[in-house]
Every structure is written in structure tokens, then in C-alpha cells.
PDB file of N, CA and C in Angstrom:
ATOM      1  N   UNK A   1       0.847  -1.185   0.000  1.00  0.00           N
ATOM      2  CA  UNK A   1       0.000   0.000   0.000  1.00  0.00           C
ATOM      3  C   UNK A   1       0.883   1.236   0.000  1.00  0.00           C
ATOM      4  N   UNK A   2       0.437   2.129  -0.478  1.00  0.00           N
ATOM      5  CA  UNK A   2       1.320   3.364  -0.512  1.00  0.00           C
ATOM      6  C   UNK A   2       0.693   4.495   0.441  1.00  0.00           C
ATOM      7  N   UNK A   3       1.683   5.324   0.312  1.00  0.00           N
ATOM      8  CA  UNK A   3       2.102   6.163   1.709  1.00  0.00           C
ATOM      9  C   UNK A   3       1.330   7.308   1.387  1.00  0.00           C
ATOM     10  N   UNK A   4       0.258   7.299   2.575  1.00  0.00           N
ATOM     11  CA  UNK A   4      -0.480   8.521   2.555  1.00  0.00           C
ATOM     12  C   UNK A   4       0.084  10.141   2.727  1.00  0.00           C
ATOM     13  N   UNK A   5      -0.914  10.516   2.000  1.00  0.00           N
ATOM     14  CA  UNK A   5       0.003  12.069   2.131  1.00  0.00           C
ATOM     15  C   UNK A   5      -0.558  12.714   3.415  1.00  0.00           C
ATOM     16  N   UNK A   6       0.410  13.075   4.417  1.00  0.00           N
ATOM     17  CA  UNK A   6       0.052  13.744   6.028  1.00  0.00           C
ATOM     18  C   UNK A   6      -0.014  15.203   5.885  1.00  0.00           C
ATOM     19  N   UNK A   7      -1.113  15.821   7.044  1.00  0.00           N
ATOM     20  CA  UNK A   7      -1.826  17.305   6.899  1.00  0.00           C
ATOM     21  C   UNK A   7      -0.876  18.137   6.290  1.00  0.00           C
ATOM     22  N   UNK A   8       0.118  18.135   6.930  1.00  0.00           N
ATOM     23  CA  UNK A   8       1.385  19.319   6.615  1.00  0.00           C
ATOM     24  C   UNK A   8       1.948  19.114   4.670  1.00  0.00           C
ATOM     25  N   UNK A   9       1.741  17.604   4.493  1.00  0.00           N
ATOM     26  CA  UNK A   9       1.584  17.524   3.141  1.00  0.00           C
ATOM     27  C   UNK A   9       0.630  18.464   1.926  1.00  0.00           C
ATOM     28  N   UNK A  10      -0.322  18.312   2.600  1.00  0.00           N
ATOM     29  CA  UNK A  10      -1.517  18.532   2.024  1.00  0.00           C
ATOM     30  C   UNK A  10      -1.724  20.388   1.836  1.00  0.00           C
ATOM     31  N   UNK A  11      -1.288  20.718   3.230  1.00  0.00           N
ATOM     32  CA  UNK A  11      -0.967  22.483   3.123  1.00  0.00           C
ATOM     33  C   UNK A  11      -0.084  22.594   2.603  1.00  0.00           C
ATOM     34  N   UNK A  12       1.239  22.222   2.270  1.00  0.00           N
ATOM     35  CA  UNK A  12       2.098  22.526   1.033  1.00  0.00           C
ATOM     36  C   UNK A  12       1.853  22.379  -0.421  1.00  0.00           C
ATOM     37  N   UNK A  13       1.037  21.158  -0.541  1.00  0.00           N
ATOM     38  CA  UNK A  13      -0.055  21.552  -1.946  1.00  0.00           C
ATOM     39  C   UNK A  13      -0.853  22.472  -2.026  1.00  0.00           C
ATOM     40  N   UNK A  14      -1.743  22.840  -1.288  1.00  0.00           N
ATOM     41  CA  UNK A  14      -2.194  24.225  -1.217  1.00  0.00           C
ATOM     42  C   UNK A  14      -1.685  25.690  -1.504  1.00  0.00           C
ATOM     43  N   UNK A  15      -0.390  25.287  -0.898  1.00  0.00           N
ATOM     44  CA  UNK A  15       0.379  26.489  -1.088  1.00  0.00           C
ATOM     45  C   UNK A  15       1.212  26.546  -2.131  1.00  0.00           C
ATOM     46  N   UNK A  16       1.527  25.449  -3.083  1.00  0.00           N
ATOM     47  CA  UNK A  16       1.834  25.094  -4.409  1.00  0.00           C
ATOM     48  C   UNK A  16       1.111  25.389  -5.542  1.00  0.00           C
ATOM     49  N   UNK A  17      -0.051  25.692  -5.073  1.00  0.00           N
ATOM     50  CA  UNK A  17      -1.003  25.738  -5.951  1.00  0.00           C
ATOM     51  C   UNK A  17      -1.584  26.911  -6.106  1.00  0.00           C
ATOM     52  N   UNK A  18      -1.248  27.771  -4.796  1.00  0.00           N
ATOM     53  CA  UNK A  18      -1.626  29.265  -4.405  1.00  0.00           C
ATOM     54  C   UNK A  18      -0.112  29.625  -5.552  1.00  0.00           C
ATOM     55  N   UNK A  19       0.729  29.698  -5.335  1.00  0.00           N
ATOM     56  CA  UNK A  19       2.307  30.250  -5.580  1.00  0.00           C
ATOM     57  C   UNK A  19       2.434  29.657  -7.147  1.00  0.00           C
ATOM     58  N   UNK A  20       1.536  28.884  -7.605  1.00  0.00           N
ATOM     59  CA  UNK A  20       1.421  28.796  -9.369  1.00  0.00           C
ATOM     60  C   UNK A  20       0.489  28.263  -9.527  1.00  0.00           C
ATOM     61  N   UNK A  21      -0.848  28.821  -9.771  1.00  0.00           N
ATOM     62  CA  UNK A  21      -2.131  28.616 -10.343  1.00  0.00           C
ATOM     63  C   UNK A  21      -2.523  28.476 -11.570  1.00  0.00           C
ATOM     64  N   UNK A  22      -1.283  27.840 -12.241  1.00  0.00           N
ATOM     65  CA  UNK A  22      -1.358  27.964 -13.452  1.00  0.00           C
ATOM     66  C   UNK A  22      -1.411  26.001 -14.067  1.00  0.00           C
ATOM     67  N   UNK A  23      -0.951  25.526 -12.787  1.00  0.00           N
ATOM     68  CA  UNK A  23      -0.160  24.294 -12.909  1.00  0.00           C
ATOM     69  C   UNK A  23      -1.795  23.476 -12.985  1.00  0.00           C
ATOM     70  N   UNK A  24      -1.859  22.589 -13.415  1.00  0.00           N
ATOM     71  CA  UNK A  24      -3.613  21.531 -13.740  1.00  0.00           C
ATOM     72  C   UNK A  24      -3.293  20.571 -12.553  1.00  0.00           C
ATOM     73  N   UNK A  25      -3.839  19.828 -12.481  1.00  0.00           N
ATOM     74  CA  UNK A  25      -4.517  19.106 -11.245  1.00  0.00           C
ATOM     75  C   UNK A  25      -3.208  17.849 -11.278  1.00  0.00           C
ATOM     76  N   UNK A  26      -3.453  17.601 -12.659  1.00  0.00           N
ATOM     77  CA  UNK A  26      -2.279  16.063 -13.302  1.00  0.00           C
ATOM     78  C   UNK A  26      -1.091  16.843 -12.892  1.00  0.00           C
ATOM     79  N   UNK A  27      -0.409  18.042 -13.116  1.00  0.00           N
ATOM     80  CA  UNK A  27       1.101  18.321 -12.504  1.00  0.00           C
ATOM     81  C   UNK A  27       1.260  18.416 -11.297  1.00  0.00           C
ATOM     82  N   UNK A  28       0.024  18.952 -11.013  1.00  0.00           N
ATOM     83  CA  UNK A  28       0.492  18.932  -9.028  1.00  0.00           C
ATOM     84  C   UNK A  28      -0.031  17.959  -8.307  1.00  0.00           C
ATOM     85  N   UNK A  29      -0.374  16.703  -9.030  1.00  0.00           N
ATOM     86  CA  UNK A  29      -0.094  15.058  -9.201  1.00  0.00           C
ATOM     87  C   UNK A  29       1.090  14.680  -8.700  1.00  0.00           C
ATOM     88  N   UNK A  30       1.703  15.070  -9.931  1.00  0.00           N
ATOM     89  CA  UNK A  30       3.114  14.869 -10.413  1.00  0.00           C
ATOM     90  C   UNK A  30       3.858  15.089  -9.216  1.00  0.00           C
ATOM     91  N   UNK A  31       4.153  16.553  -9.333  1.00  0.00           N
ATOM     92  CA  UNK A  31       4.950  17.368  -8.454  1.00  0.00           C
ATOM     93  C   UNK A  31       4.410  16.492  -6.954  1.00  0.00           C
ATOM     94  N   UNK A  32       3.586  16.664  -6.546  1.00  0.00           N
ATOM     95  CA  UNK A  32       3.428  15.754  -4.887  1.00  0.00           C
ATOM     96  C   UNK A  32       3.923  14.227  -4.953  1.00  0.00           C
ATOM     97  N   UNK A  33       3.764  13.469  -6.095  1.00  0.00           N
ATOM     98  CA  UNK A  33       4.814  12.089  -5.892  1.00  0.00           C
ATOM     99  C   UNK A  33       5.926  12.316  -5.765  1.00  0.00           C
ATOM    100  N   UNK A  34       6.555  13.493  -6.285  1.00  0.00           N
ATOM    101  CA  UNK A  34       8.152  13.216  -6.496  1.00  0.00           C
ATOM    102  C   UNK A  34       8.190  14.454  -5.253  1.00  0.00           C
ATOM    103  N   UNK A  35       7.826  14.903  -4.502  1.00  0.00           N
ATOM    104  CA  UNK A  35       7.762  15.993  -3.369  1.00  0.00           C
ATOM    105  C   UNK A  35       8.131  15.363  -1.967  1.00  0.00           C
ATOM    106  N   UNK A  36       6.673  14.829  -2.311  1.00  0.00           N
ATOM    107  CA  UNK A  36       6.260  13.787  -0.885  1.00  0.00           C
ATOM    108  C   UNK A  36       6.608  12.526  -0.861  1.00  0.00           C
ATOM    109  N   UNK A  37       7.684  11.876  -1.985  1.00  0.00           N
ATOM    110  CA  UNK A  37       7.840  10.617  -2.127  1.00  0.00           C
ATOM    111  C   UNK A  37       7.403   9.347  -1.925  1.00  0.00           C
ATOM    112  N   UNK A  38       6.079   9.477  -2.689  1.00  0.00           N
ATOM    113  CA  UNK A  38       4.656   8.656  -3.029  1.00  0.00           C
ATOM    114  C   UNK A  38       5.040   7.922  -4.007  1.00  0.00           C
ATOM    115  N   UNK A  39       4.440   6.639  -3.301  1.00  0.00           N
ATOM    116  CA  UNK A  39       4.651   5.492  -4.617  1.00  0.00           C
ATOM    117  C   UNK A  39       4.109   5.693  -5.877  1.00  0.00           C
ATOM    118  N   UNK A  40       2.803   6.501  -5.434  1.00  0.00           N
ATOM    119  CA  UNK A  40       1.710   7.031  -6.914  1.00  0.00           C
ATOM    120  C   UNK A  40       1.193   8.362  -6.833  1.00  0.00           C
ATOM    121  N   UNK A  41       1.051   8.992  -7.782  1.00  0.00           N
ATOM    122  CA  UNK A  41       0.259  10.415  -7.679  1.00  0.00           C
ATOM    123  C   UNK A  41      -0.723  10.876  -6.901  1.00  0.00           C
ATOM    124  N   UNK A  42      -1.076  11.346  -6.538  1.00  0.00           N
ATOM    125  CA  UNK A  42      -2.608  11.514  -5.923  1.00  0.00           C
ATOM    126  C   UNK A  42      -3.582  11.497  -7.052  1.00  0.00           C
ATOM    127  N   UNK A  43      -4.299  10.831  -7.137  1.00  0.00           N
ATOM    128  CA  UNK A  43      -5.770  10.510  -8.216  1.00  0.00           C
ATOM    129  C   UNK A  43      -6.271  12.208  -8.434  1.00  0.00           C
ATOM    130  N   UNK A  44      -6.849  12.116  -9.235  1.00  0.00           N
ATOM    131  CA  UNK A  44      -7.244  14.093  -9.670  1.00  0.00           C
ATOM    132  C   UNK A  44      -8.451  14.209  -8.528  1.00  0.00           C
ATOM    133  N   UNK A  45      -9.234  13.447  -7.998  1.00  0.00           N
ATOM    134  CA  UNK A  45     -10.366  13.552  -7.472  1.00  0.00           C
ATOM    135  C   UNK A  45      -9.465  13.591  -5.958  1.00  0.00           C
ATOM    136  N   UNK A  46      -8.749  13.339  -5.468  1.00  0.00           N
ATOM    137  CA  UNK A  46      -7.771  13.826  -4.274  1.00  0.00           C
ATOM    138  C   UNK A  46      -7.303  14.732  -4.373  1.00  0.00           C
ATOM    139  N   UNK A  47      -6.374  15.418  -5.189  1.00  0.00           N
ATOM    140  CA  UNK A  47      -5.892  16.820  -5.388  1.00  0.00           C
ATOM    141  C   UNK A  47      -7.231  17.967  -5.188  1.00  0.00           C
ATOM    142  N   UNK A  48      -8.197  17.833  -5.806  1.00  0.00           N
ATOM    143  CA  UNK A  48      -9.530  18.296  -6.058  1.00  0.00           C
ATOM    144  C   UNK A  48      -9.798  18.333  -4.570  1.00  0.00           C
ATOM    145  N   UNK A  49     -10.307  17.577  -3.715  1.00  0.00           N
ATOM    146  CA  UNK A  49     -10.607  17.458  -2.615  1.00  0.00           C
ATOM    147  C   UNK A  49      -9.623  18.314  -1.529  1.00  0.00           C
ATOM    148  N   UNK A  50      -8.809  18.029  -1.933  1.00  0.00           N
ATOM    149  CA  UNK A  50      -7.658  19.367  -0.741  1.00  0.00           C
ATOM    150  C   UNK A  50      -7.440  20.502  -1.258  1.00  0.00           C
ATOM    151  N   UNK A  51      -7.097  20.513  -2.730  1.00  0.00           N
ATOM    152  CA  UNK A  51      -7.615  22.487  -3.047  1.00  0.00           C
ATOM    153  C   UNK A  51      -9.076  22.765  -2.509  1.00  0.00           C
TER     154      UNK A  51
END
């Protein structure tokens, strides 16, 4: 099973997303696997849910 992303995770996507609002849901996917060193992306309907 892969490694959930923890609160303090989740407010740094926020604030990733505040600081380039330009980026789509699939890059700041991206960017949080290789951030938070996640076996898998966050699904778009998870990213969605914490913006």
C-alpha cells in the first residue's frame, strides 16, 4: 500500500497551488509524488478534494 500524504503535506499543496495557479490538477499530481515521495500520484479527485 502506498504512503499517505500527512496534513502538513496537504498544506504545502495548497500552497503550491496558491504560488502557481497555473499548474492543472495532473502536474500537481506529479509534483506531490516526487515531493512527498509517493509510490503514486494523488488521483485528480484527491488533489480536487484538498484544493
Amino acid at each position: 500500500m502506498g504512503k499517505w500524504m500527512a496534513i502538513d503535506n496537504k498544506r504545502e499543496l495548497i500552497r503550491k497551488h496558491a504560488a502557481t495557479p497555473a499548474m492543472t490538477q495532473a502536474q500537481l499530481a506529479k509534483w506531490a509524488k516526487k515531493e512527498f515521495r509517493l509510490r503514486d500520484p494523488p488521483a485528480r479527485n484527491t488533489i480536487s478534494d484538498i484544493l
